[in-house]
C-alpha atoms as a PDB file:
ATOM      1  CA  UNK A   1      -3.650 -26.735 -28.096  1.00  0.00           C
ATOM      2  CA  UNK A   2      -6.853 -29.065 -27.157  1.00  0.00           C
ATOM      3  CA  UNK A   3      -4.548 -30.846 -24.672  1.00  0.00           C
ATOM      4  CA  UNK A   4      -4.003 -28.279 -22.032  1.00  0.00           C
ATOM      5  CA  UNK A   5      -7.609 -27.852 -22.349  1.00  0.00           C
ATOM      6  CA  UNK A   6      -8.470 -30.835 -21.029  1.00  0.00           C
ATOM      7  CA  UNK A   7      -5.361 -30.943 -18.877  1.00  0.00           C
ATOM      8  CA  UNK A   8      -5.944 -27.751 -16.923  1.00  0.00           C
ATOM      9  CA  UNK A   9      -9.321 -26.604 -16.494  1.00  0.00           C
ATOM     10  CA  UNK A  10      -9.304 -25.836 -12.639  1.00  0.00           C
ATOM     11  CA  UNK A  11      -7.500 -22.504 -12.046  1.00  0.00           C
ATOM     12  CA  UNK A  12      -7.451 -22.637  -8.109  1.00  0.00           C
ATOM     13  CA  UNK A  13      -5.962 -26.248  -7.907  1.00  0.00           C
ATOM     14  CA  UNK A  14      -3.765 -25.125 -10.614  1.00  0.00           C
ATOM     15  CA  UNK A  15      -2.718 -22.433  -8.271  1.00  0.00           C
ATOM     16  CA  UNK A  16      -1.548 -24.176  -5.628  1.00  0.00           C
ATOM     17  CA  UNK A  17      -0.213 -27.050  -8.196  1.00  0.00           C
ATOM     18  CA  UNK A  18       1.781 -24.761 -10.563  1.00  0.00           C
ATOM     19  CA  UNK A  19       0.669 -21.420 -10.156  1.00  0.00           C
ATOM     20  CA  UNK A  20       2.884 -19.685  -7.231  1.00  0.00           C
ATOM     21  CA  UNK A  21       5.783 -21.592  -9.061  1.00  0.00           C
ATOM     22  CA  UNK A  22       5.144 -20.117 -12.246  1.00  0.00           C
ATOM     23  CA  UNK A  23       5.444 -16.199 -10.880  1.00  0.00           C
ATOM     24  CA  UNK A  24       8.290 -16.837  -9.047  1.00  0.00           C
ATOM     25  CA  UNK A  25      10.185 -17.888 -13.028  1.00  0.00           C
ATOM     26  CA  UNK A  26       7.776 -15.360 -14.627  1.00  0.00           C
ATOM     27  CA  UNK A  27       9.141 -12.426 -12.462  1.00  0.00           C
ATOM     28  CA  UNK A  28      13.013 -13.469 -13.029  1.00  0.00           C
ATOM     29  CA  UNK A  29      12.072 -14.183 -17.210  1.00  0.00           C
ATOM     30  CA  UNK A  30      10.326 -10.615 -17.227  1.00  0.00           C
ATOM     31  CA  UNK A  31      13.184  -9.097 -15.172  1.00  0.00           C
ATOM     32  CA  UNK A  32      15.858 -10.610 -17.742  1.00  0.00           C
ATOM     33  CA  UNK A  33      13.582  -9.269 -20.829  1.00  0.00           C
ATOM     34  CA  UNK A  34      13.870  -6.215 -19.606  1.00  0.00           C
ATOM     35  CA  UNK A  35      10.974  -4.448 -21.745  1.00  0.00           C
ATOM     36  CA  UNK A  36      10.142  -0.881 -21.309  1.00  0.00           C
ATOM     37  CA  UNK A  37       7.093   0.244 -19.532  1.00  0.00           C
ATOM     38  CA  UNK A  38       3.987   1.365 -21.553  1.00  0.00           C
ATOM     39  CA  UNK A  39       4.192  -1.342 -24.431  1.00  0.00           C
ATOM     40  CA  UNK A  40       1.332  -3.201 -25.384  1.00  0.00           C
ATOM     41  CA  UNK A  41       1.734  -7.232 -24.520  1.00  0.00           C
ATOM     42  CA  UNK A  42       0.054  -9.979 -25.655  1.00  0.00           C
ATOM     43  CA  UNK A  43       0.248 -12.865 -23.179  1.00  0.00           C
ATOM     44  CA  UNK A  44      -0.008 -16.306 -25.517  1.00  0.00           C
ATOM     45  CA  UNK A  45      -1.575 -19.384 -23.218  1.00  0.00           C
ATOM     46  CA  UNK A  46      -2.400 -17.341 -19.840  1.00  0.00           C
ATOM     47  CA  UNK A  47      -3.637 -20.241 -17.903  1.00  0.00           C
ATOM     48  CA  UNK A  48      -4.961 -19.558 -14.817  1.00  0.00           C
ATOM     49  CA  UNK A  49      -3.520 -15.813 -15.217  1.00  0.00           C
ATOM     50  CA  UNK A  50      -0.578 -16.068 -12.465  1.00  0.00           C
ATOM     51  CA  UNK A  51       1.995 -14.847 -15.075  1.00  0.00           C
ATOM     52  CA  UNK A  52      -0.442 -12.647 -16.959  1.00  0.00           C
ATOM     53  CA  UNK A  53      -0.327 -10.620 -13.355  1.00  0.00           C
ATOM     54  CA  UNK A  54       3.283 -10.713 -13.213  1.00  0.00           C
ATOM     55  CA  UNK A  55       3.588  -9.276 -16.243  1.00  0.00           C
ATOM     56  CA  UNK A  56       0.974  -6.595 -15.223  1.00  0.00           C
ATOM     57  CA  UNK A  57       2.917  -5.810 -11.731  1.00  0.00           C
ATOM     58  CA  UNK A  58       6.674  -5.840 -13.560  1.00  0.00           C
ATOM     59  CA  UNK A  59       6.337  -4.208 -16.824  1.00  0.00           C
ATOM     60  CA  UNK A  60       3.300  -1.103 -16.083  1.00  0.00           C
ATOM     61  CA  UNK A  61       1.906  -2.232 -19.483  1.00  0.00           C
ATOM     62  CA  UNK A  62      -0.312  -0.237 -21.404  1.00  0.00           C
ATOM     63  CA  UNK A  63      -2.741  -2.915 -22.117  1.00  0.00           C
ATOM     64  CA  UNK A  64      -2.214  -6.510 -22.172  1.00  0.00           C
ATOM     65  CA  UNK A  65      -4.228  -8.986 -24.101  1.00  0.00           C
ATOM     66  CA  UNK A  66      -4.202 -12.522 -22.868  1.00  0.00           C
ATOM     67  CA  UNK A  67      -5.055 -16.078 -24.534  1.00  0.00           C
ATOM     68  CA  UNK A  68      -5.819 -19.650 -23.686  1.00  0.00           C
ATOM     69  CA  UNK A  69      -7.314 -22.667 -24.722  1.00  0.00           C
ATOM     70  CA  UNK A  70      -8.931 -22.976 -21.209  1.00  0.00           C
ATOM     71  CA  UNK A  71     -12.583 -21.772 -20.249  1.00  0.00           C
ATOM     72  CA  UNK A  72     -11.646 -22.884 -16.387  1.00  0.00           C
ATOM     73  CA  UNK A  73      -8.547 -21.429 -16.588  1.00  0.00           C
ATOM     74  CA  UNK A  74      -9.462 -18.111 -18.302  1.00  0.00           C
ATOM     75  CA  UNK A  75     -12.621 -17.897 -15.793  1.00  0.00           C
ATOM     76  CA  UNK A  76     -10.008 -18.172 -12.920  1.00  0.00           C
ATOM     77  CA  UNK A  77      -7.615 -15.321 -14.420  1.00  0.00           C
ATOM     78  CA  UNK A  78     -10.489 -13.002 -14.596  1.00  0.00           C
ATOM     79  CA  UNK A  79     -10.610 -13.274 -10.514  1.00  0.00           C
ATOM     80  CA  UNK A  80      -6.982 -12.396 -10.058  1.00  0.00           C
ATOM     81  CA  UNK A  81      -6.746  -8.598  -8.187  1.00  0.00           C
ATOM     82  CA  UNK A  82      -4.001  -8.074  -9.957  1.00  0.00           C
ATOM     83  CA  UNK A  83      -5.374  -8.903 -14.296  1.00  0.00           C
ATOM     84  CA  UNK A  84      -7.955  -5.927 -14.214  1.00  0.00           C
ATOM     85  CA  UNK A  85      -6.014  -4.077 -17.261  1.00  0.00           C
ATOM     86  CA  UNK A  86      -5.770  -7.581 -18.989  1.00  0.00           C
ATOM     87  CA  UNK A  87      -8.429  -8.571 -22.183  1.00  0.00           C
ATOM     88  CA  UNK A  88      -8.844 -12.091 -21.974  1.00  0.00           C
ATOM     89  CA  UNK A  89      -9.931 -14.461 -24.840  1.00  0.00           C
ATOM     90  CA  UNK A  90     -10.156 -17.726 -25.688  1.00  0.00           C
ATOM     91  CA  UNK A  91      -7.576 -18.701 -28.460  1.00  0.00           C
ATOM     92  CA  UNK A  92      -5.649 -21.167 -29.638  1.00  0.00           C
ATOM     93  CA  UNK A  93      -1.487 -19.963 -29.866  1.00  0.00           C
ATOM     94  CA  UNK A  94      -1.005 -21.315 -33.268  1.00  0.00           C
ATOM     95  CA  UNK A  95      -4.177 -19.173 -34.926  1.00  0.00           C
ATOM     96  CA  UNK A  96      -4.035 -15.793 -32.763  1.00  0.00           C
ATOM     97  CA  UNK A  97      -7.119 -13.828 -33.389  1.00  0.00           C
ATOM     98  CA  UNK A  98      -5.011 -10.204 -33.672  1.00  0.00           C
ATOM     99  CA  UNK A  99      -3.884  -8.537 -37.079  1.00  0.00           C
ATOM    100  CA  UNK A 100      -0.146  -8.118 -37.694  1.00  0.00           C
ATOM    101  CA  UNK A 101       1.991  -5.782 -35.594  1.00  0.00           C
ATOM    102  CA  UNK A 102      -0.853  -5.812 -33.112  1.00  0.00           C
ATOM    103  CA  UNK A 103       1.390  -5.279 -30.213  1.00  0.00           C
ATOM    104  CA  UNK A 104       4.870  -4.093 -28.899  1.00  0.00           C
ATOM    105  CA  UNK A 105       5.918  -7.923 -27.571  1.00  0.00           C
ATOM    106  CA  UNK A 106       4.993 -11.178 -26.864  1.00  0.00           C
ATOM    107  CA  UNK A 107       5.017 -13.639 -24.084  1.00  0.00           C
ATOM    108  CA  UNK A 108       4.625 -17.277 -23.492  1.00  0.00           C
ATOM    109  CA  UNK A 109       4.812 -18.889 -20.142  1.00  0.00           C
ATOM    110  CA  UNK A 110       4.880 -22.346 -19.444  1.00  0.00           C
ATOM    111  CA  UNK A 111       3.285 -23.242 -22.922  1.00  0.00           C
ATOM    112  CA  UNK A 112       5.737 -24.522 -25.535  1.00  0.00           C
ATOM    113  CA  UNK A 113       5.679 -28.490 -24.590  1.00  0.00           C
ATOM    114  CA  UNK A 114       2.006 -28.452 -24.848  1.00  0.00           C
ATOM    115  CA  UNK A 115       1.835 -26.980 -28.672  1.00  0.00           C
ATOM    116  CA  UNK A 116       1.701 -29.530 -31.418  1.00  0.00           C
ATOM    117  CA  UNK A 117       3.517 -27.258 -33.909  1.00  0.00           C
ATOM    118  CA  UNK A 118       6.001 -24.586 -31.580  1.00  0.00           C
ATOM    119  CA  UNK A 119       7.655 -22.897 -34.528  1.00  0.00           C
ATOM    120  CA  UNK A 120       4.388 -22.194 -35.803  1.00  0.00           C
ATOM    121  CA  UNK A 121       2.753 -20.532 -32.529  1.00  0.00           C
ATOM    122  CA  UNK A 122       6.888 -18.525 -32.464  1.00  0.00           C
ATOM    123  CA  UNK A 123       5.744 -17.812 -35.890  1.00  0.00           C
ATOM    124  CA  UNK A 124       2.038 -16.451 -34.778  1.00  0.00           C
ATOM    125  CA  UNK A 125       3.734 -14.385 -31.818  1.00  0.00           C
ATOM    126  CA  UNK A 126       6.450 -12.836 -34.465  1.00  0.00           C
ATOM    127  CA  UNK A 127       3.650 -11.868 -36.744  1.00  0.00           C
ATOM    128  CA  UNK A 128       1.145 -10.115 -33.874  1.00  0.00           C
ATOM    129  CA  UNK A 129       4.344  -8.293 -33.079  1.00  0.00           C
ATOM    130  CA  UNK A 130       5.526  -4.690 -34.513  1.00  0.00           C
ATOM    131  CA  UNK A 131       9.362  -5.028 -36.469  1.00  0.00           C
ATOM    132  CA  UNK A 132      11.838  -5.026 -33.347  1.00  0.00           C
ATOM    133  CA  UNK A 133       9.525  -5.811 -30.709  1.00  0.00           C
ATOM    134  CA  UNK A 134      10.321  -8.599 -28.420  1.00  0.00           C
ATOM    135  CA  UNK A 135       8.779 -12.272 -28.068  1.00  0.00           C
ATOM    136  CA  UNK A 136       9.682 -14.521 -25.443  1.00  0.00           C
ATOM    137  CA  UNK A 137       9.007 -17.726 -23.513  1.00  0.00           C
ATOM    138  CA  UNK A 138      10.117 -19.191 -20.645  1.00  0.00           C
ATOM    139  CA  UNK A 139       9.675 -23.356 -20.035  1.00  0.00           C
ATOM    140  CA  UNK A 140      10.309 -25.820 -17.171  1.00  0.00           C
ATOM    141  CA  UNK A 141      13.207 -27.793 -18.456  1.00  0.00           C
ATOM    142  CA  UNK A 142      11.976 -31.154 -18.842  1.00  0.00           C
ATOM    143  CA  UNK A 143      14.468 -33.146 -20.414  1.00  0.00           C
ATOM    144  CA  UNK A 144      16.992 -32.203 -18.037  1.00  0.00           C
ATOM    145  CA  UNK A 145      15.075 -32.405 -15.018  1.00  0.00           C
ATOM    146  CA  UNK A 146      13.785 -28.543 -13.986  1.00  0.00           C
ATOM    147  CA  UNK A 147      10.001 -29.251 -13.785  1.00  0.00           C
ATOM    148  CA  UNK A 148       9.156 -28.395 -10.352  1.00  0.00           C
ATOM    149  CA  UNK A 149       7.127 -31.753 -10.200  1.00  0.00           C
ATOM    150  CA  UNK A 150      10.417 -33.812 -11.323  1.00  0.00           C
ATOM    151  CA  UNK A 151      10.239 -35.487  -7.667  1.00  0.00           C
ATOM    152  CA  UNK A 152       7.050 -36.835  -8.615  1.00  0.00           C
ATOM    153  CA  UNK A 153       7.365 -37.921 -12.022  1.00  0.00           C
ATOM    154  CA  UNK A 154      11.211 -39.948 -11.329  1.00  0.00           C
ATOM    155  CA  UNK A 155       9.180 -41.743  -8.333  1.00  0.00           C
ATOM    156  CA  UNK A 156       6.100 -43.016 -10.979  1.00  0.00           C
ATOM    157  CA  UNK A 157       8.949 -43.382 -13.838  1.00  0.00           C
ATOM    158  CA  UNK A 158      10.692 -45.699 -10.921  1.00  0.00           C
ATOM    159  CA  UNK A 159       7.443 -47.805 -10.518  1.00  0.00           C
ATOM    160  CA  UNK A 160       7.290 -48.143 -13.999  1.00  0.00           C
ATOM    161  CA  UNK A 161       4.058 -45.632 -14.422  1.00  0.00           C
ATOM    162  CA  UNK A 162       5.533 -43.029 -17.063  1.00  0.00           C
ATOM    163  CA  UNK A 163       2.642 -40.690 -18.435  1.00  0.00           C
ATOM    164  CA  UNK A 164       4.112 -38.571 -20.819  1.00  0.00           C
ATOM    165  CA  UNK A 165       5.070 -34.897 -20.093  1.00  0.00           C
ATOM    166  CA  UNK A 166       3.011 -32.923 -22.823  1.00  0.00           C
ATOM    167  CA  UNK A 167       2.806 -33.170 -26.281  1.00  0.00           C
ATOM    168  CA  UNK A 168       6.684 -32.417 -27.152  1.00  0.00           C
ATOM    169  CA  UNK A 169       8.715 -32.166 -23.874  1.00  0.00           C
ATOM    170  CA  UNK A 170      11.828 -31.830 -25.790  1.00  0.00           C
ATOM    171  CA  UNK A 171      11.059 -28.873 -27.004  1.00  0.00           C
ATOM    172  CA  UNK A 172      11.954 -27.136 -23.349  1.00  0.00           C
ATOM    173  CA  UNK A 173      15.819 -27.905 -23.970  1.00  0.00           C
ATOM    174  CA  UNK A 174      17.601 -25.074 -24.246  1.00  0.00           C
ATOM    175  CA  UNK A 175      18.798 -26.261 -28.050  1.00  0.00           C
ATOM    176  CA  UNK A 176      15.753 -26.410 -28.767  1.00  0.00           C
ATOM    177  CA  UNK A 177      14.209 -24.068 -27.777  1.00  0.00           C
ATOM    178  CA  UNK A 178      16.912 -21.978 -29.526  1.00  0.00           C
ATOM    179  CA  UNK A 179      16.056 -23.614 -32.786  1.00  0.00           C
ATOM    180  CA  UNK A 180      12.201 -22.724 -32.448  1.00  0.00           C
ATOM    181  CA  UNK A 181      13.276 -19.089 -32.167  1.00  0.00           C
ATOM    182  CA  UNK A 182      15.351 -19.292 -34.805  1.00  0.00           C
ATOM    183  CA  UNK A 183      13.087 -20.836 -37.804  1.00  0.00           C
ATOM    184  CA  UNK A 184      10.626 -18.709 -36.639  1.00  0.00           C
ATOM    185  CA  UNK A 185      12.243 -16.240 -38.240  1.00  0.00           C
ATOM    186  CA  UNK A 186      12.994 -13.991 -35.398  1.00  0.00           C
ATOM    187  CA  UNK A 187      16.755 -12.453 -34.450  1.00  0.00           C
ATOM    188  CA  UNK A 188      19.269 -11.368 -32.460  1.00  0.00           C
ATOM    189  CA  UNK A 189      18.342 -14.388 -30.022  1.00  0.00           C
ATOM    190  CA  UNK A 190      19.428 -14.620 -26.606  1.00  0.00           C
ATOM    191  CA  UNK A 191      18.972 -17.026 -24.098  1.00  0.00           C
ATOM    192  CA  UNK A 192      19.676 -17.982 -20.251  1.00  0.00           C
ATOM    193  CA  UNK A 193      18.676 -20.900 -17.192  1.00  0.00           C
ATOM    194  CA  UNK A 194      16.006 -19.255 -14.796  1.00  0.00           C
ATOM    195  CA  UNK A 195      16.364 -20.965 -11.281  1.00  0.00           C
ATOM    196  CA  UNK A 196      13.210 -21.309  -8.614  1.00  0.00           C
ATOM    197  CA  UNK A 197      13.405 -22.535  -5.049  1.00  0.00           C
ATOM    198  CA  UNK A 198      10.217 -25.419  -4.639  1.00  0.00           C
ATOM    199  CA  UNK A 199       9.667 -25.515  -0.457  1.00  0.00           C
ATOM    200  CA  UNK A 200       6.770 -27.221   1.084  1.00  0.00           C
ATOM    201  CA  UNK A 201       6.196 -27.365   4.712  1.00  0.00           C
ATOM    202  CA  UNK A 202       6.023 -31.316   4.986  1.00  0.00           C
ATOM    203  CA  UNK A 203       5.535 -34.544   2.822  1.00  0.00           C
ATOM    204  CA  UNK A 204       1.377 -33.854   3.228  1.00  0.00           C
ATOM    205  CA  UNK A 205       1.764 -30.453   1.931  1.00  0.00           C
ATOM    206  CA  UNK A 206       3.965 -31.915  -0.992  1.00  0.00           C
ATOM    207  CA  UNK A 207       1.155 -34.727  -1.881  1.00  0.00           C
ATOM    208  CA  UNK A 208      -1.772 -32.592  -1.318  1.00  0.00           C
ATOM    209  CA  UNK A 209      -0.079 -29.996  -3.531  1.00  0.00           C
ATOM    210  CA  UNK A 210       1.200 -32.476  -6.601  1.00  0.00           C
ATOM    211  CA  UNK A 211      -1.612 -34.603  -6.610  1.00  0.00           C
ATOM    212  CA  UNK A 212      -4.697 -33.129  -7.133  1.00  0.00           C
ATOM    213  CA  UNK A 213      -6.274 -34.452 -10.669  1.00  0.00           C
ATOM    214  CA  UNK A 214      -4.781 -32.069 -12.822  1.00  0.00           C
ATOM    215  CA  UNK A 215      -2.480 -32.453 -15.669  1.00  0.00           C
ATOM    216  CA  UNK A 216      -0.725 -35.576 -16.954  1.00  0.00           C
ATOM    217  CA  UNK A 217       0.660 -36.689 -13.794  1.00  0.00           C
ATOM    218  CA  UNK A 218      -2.412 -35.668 -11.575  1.00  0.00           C
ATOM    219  CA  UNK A 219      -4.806 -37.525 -13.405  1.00  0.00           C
ATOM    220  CA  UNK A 220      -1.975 -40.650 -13.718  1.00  0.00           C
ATOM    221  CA  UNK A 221      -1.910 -40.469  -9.544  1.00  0.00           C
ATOM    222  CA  UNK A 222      -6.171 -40.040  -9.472  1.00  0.00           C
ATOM    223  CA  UNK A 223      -6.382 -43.424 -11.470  1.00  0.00           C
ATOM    224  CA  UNK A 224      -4.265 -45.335  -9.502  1.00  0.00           C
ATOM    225  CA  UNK A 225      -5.378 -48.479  -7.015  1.00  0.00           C
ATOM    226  CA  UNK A 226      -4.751 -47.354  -3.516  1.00  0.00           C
ATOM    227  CA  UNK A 227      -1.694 -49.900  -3.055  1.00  0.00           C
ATOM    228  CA  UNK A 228       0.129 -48.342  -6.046  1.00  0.00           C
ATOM    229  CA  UNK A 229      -0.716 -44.814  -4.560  1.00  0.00           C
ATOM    230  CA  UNK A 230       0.829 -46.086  -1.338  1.00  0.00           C
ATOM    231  CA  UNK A 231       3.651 -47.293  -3.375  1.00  0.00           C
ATOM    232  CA  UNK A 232       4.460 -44.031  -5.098  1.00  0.00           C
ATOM    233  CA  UNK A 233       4.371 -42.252  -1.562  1.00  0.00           C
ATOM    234  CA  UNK A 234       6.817 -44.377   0.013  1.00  0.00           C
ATOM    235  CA  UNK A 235       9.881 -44.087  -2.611  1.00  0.00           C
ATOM    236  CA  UNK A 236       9.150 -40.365  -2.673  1.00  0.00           C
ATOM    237  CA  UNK A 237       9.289 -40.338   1.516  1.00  0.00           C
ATOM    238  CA  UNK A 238      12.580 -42.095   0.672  1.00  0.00           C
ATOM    239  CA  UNK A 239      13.983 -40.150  -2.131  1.00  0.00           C
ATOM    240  CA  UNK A 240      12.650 -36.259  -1.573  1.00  0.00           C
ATOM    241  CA  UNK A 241      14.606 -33.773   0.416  1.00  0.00           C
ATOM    242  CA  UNK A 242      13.601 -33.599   3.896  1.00  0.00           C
ATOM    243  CA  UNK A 243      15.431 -31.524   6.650  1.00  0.00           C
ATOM    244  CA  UNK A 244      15.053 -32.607  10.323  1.00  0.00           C
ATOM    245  CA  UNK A 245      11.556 -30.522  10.889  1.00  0.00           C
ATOM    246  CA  UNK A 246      10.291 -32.151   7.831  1.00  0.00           C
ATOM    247  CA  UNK A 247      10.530 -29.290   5.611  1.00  0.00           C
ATOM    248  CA  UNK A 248      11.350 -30.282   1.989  1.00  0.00           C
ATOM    249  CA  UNK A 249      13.269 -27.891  -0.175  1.00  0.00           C
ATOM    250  CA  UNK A 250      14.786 -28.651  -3.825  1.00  0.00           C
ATOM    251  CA  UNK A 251      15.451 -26.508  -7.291  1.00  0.00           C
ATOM    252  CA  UNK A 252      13.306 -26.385 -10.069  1.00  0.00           C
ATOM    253  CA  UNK A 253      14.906 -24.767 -13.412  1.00  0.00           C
ATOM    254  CA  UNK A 254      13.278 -23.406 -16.565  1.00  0.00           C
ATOM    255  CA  UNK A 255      15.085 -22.651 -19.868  1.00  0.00           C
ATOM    256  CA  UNK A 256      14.446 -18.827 -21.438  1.00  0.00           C
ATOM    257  CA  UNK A 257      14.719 -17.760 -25.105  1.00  0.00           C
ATOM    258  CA  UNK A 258      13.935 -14.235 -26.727  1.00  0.00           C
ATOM    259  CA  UNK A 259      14.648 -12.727 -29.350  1.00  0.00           C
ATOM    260  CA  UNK A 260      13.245  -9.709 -31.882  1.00  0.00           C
ATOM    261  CA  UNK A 261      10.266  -9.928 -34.490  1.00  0.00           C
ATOM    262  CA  UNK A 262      11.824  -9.275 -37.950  1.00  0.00           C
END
């Protein structure tokens, strides 16, 4: 997991990039879960916390344990009003640092494309969890189109600038995403679309927001010449939705598996 590392070590700009996204899908995931209160979680690539205090707010956990890759990010979560009950910890999802049947379930938001080897972090969350407890992850659906950023990326893709979306973006299809669950061993799998409304007051507040020098396509926008950057604004003034104040609005959709440790 050294690439989200490196990718997203700035919690606030990750905030306004990602972050209010993110607990908009982690409240409907954690809503469709449906996990009793009292259980204890453990919250696999945190990030900048935003879902780790969803989780906190939603479920009443008893205690919560939380991971990343990410000093920055980690650093960040700490901050967050709403983490106090969480332990965090920096750890890598495909070597958790817990004994078997640590905890009562498992989460992972926003994580799987950026894992080298998915079936083997599903396999690290199954093992951390108690027989019958619940793992679960939630990802933008990238192949299809569902990352809230998709604006974005289609207008560099269009200019021929194509960074690439994570280490395995096809592993946020709903297929597979299915599969991961299933050779990791873990059963009766279900599985369901989470939809988020993306609204930003103007085209500034959509470039200020999407641009700042984090992740893939941040950095890919940061290194461009100032004519390209001009370019990239233009086809998205001509392609994003924009009602008559200037308002855009759009749908960003994110593909949700769980299923039960054996």
């Amino acid at each position: 997991m050294a690439e989200p590392t490196n990718l997203f070590s700035d919690g606030k700009a990750y905030e306004r990039l990602m972050g209010r996204w993110s607990k908009l899908a982690g409240a409907q995931f954690l809503d469709w879960v449906d996990a009793p209160k009292n259980l204890r979680w453990v919250d696999v690539g945190c990030g900048n916390g935003a879902f780790t205090e969803v989780l906190i707010e939603r479920t009443s956990p008893a205690a919560v344990s939380a991971v990343d890759p990410s000093d920055g990010q980690l650093s960040y979560a700490r901050t967050r009003p709403g983490t106090k009950l969480a332990q965090f910890q920096l750890a890598d999802a495909q070597s958790l640092p817990f004994v078997d049947n640590s905890f009562d379930a498992a989460a992972m938001a926003l994580v799987i494309v950026f894992i080298p080897d998915p079936v083997k972090a599903a396999k690290e969350m199954a093992r951390v969890v108690k027989s019958g407890g619940t793992v679960a992850t939630y990802m933008w659906d990238f192949p299809s189109g569902g990352f809230p950023l998709h604006p974005m990326i289609k207008a560099l893709k269009d200019l021929g600038i194509a960074p690439s979306a994570g280490s395995n973006p096809e592993a946020s299809g709903m297929e597979a995403m299915r599969a991961i669950w299933e050779q990791a061993g873990l059963q009766t799998i279900d599985s369901r679309i989470i939809h988020v409304p993306i609204a930003y007051a103007d085209f500034d507040d959509f470039w200020e927001s999407n641009s700042v020098p984090l992740g893939t396509y941040g950095k890919t926008i940061a290194e461009l010449s100032p004519s390209a950057r001009d370019a990239v604004k233009a086809r998205l003034r001509r392609d994003l939705p924009t009602d008559a104040n200037g308002r855009i609005a759009y749908e960003a959709f994110a593909n949700a598996v769980k299923g039960r440790a054996p």
